[in-house]
N, C-alpha and C. Protein backbone atom coordinates (compact mmCIF):
# COMPACT_ATOMS: atom_id res chain seq x y z
N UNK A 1 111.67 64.37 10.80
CA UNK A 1 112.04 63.01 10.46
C UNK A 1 113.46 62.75 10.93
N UNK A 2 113.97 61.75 11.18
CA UNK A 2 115.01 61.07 11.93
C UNK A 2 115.95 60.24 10.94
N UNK A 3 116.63 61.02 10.47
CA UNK A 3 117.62 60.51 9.57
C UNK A 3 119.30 60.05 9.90
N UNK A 4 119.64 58.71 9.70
CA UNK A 4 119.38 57.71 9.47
C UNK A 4 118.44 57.16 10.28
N UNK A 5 118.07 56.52 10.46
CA UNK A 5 116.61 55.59 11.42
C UNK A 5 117.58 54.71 12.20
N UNK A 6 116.79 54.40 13.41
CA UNK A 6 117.70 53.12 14.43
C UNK A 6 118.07 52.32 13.51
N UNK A 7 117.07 51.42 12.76
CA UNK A 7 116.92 50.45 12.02
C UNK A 7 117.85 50.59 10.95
N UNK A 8 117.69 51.42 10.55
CA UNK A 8 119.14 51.52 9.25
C UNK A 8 120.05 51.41 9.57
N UNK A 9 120.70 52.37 10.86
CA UNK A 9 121.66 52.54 11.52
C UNK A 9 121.99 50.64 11.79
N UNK A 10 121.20 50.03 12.34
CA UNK A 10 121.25 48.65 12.91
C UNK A 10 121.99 48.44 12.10
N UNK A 11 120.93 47.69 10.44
CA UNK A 11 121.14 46.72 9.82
C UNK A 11 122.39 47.62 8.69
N UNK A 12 122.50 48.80 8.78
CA UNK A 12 123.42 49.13 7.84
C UNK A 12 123.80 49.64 6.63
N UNK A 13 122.07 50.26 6.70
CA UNK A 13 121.07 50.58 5.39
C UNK A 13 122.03 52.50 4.91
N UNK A 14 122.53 52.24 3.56
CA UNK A 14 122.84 53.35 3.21
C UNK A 14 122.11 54.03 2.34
N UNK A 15 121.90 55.75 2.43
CA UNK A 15 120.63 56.43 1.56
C UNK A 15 121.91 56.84 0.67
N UNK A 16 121.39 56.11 -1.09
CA UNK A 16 122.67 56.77 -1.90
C UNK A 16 121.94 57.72 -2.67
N UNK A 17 120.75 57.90 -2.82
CA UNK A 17 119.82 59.27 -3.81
C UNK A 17 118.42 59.36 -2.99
N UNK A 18 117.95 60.48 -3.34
CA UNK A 18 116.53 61.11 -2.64
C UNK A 18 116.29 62.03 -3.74
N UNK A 19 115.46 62.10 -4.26
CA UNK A 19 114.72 63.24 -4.91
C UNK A 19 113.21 63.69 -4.39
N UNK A 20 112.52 64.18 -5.07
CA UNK A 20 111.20 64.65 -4.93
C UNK A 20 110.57 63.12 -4.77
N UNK A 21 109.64 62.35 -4.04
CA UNK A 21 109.41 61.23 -3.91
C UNK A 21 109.59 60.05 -4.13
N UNK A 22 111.19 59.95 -4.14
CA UNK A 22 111.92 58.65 -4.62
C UNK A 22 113.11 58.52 -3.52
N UNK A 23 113.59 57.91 -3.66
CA UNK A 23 114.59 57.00 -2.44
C UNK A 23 115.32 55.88 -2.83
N UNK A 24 116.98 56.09 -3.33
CA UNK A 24 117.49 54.60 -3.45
C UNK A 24 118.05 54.27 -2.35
N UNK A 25 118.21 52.92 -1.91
CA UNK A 25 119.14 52.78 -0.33
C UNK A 25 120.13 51.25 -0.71
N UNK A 26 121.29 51.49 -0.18
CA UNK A 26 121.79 50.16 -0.46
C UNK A 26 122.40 49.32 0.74
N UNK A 27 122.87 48.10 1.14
CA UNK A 27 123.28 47.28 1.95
C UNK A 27 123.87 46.10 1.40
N UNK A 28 125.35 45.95 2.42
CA UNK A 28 126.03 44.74 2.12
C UNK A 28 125.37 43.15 2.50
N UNK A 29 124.62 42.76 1.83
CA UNK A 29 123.42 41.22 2.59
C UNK A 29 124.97 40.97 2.41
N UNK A 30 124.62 39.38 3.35
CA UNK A 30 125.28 38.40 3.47
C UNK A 30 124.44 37.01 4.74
N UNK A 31 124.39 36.46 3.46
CA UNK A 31 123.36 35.08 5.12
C UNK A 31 124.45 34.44 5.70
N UNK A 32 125.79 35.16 5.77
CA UNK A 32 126.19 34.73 7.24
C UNK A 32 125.24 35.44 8.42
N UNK A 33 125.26 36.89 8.19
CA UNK A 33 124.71 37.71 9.14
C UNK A 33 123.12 37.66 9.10
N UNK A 34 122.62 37.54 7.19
CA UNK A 34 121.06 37.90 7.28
C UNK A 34 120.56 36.62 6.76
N UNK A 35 120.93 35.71 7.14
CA UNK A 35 120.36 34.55 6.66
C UNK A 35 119.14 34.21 7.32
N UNK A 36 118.39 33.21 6.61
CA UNK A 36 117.16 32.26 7.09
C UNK A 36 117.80 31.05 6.79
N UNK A 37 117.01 29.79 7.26
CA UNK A 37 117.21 28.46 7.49
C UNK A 37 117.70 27.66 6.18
N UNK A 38 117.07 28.44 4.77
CA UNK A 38 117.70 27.80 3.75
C UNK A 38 119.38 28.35 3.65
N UNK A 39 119.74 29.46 4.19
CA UNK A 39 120.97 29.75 3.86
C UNK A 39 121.09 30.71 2.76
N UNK A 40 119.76 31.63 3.01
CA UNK A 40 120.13 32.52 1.88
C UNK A 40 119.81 33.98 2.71
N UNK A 41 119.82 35.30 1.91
CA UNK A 41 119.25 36.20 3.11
C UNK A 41 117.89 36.40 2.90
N UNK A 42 117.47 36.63 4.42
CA UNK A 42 115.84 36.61 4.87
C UNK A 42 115.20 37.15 3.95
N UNK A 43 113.98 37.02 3.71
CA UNK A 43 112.62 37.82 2.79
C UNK A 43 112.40 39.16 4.19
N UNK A 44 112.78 38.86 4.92
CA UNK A 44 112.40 40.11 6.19
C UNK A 44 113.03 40.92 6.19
N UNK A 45 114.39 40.71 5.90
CA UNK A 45 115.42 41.49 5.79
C UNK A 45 115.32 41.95 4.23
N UNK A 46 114.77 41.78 3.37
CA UNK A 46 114.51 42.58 2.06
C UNK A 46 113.40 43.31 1.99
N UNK A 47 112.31 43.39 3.17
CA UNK A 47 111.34 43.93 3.04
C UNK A 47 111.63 45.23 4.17
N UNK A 48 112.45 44.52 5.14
CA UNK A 48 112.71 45.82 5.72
C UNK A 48 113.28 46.38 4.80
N UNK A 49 114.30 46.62 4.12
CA UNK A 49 115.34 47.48 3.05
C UNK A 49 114.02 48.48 2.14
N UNK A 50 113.33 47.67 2.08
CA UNK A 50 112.18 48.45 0.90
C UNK A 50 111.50 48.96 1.65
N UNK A 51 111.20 48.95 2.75
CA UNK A 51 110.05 49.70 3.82
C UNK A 51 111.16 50.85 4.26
N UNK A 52 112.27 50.64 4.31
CA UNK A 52 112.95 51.68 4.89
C UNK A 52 113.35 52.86 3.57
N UNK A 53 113.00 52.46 2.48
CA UNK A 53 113.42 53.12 0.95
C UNK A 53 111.99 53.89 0.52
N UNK A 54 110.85 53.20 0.86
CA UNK A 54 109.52 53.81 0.51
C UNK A 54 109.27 54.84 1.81
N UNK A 55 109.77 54.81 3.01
CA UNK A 55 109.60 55.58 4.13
C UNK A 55 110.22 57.31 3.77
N UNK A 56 111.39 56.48 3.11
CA UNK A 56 112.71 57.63 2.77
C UNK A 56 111.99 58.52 1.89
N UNK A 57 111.39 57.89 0.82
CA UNK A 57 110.65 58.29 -0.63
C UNK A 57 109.65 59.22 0.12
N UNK A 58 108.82 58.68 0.82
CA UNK A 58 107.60 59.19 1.19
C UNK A 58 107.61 60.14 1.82
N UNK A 59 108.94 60.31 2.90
CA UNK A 59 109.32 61.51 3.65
C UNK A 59 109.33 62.75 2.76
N UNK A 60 109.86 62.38 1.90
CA UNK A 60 109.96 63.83 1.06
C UNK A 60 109.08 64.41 0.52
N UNK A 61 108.18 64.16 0.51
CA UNK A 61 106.79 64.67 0.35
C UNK A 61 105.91 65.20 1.17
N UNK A 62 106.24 64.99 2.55
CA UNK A 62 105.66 64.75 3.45
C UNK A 62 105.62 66.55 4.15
N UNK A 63 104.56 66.98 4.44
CA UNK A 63 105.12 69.11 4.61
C UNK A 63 105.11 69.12 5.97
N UNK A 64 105.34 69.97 6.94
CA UNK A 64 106.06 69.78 8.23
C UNK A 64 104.60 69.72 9.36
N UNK A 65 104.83 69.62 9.81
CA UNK A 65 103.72 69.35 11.32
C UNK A 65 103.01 68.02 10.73
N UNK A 66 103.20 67.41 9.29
CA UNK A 66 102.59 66.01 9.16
C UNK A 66 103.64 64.89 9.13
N UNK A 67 102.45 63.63 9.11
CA UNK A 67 103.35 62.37 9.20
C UNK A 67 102.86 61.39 8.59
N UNK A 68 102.99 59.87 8.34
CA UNK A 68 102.55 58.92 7.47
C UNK A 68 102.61 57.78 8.60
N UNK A 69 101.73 56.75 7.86
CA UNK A 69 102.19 55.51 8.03
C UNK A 69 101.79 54.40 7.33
N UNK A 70 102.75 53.43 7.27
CA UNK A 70 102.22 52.26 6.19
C UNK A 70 100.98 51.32 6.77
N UNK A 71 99.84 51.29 5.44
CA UNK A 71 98.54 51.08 6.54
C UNK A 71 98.47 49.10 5.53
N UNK A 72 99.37 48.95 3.72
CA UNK A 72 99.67 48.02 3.71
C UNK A 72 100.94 48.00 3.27
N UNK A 73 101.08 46.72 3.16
CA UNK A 73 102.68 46.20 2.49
C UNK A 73 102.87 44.74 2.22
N UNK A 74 103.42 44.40 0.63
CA UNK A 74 103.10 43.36 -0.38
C UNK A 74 104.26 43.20 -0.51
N UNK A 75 105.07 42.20 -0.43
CA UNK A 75 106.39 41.55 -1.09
C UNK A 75 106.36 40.33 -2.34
N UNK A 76 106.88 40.65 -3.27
CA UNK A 76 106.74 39.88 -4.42
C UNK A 76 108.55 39.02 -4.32
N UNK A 77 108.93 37.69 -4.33
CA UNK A 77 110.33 37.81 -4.09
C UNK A 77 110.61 36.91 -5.21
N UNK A 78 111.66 37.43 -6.02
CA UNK A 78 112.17 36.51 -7.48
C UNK A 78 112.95 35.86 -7.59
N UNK A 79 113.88 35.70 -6.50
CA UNK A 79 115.36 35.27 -6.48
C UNK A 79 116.62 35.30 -5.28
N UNK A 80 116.62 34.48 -5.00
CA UNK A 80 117.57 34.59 -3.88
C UNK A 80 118.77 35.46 -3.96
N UNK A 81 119.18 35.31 -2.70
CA UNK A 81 120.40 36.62 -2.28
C UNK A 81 121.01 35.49 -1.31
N UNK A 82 122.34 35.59 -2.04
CA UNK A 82 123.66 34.97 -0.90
C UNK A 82 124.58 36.05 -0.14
N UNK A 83 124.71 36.66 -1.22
CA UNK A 83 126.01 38.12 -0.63
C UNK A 83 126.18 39.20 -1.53
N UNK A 84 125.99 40.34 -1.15
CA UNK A 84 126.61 41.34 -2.10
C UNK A 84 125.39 42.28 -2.12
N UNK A 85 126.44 43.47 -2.84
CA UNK A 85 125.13 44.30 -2.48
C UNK A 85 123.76 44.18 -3.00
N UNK A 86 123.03 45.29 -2.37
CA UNK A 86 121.30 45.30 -2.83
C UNK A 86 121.16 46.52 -3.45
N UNK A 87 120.71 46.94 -4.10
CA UNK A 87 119.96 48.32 -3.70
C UNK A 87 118.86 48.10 -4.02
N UNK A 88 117.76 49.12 -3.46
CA UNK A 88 116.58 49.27 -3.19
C UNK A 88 115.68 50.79 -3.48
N UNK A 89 115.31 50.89 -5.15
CA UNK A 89 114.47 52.20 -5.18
C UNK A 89 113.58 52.00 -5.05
N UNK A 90 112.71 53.00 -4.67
CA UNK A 90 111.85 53.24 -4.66
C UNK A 90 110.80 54.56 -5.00
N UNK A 91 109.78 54.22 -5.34
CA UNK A 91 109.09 55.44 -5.99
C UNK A 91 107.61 55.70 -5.96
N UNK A 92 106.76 56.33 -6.09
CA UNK A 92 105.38 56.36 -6.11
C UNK A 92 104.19 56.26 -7.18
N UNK A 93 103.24 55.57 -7.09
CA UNK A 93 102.66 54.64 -8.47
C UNK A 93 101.86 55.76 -7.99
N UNK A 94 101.01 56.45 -7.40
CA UNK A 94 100.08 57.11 -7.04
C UNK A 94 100.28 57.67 -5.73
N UNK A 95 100.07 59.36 -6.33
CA UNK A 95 100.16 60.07 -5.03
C UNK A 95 98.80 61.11 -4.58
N UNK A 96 97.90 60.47 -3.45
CA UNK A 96 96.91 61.07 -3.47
C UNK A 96 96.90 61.73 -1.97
N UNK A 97 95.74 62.41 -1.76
CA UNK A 97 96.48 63.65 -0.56
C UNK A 97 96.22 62.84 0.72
N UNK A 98 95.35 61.68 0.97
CA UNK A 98 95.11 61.02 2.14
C UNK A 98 96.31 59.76 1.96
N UNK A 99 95.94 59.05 0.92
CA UNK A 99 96.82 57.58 0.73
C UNK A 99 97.27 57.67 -0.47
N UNK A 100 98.67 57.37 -0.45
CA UNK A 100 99.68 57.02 -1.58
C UNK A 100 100.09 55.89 -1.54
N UNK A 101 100.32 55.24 -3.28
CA UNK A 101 100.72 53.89 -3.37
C UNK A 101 102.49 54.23 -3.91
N UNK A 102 103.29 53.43 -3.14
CA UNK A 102 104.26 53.28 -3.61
C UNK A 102 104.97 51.59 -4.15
N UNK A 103 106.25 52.07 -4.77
CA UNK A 103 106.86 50.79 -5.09
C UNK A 103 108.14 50.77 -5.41
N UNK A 104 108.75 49.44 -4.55
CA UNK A 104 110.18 49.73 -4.59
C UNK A 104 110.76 47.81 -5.01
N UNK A 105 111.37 48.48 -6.15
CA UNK A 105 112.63 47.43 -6.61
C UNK A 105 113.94 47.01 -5.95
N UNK A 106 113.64 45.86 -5.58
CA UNK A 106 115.38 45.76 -5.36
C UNK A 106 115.97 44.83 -6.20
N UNK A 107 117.33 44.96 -6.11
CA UNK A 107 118.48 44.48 -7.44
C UNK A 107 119.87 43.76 -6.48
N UNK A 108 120.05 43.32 -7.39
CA UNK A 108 121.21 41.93 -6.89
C UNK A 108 122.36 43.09 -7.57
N UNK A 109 123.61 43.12 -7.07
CA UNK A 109 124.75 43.52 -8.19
C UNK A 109 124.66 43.43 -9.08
N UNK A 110 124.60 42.26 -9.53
CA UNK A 110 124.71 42.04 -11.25
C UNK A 110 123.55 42.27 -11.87
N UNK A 111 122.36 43.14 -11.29
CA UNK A 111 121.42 43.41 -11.93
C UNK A 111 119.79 43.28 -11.87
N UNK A 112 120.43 42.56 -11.59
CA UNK A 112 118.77 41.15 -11.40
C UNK A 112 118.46 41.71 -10.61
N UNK A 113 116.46 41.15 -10.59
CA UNK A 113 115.83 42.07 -9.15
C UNK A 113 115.66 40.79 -8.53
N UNK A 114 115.34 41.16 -7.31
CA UNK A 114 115.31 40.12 -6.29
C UNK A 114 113.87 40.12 -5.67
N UNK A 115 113.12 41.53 -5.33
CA UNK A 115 112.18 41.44 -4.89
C UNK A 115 111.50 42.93 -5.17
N UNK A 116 110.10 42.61 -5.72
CA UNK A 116 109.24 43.86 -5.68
C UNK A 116 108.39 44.20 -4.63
N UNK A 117 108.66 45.16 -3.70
CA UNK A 117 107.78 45.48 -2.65
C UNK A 117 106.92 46.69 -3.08
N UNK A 118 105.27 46.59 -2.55
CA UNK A 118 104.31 47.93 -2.55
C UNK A 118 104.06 47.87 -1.52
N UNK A 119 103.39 48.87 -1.27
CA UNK A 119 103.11 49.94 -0.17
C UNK A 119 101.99 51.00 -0.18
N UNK A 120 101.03 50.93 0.72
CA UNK A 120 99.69 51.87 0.76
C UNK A 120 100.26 52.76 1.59
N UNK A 121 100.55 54.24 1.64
CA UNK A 121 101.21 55.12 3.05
C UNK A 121 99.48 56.02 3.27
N UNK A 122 99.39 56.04 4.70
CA UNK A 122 98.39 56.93 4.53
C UNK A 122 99.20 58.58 5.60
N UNK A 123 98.80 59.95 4.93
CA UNK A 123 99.35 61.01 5.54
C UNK A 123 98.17 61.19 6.67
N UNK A 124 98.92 61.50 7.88
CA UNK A 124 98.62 62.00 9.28
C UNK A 124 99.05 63.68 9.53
N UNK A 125 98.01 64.19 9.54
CA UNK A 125 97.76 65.85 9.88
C UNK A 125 96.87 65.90 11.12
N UNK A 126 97.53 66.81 11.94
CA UNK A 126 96.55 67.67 12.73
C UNK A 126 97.26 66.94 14.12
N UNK A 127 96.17 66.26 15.30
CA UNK A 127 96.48 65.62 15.89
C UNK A 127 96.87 64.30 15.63
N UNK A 128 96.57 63.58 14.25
CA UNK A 128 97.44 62.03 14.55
C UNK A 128 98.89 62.37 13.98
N UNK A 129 98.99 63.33 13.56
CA UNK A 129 101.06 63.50 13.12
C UNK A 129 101.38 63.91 14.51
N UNK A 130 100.78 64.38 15.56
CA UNK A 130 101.73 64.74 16.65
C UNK A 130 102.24 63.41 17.31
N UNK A 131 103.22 63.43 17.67
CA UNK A 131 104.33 62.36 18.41
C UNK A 131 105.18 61.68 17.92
N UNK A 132 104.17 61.56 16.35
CA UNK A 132 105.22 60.51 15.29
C UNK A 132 106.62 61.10 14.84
């Protein structure tokens, strides 16, 4: 696995905890930079944060010569984001040996969540983990 990811690296995504199938990650939003048209930051840009937190989560589970991939993914969004940080845990509602369900919270500074993302991962052994 490829730690930090392009994508993190991009947008700026920091890993602040990892345990046994969990993952918190945090980032400075701001809709100067991650905005959409209302002027707040994107729903895309919060779902990447949680896809990149359930990836993190899921890695760690994950035993070597295998690989995953997200086969769905659900965004629930509660509340806008102007600026400041996010963080984003995430964790697993069900872990089964083909497909695992995960789910990751994210939080405004002051607390509040902003958006609940899930996630179906399915594990790749044998020949479909090679290349990934």
């Amino acid at each position: 696995m490829r730690y930090p990811t392009a994508i993190s690296r991009l947008l700026g995504f920091e890993i602040v905890a990892v345990g046994p199938g969990t993952a918190s990650l945090r980032v400075a939003a701001d809709a100067e930079r991650h905005g959409n048209q209302q002027g707040t930051v994107h729903g895309g840009f919060l779902v990447e944060l949680a896809d990149a937190a359930i990836g993190t989560a899921c890695s760690t589970l994950t035993a070597p010569g295998e690989s995953f991939t997200g086969i769905d993914l659900r965004a629930t969004f509660l509340r806008p984001v102007w600026a400041g940080e996010l963080l984003a845990r995430a964790r697993p509602t069900h872990t089964g040996r083909t497909i695992s369900h995960y789910t990751c919270d994210i939080t405004r500074e002051d607390g509040k969540p902003v958006a609940t993302v899930t996630s179906a991962i399915m594990a790749l052994r044998g020949d479909r983990a090679t290349g990934r």
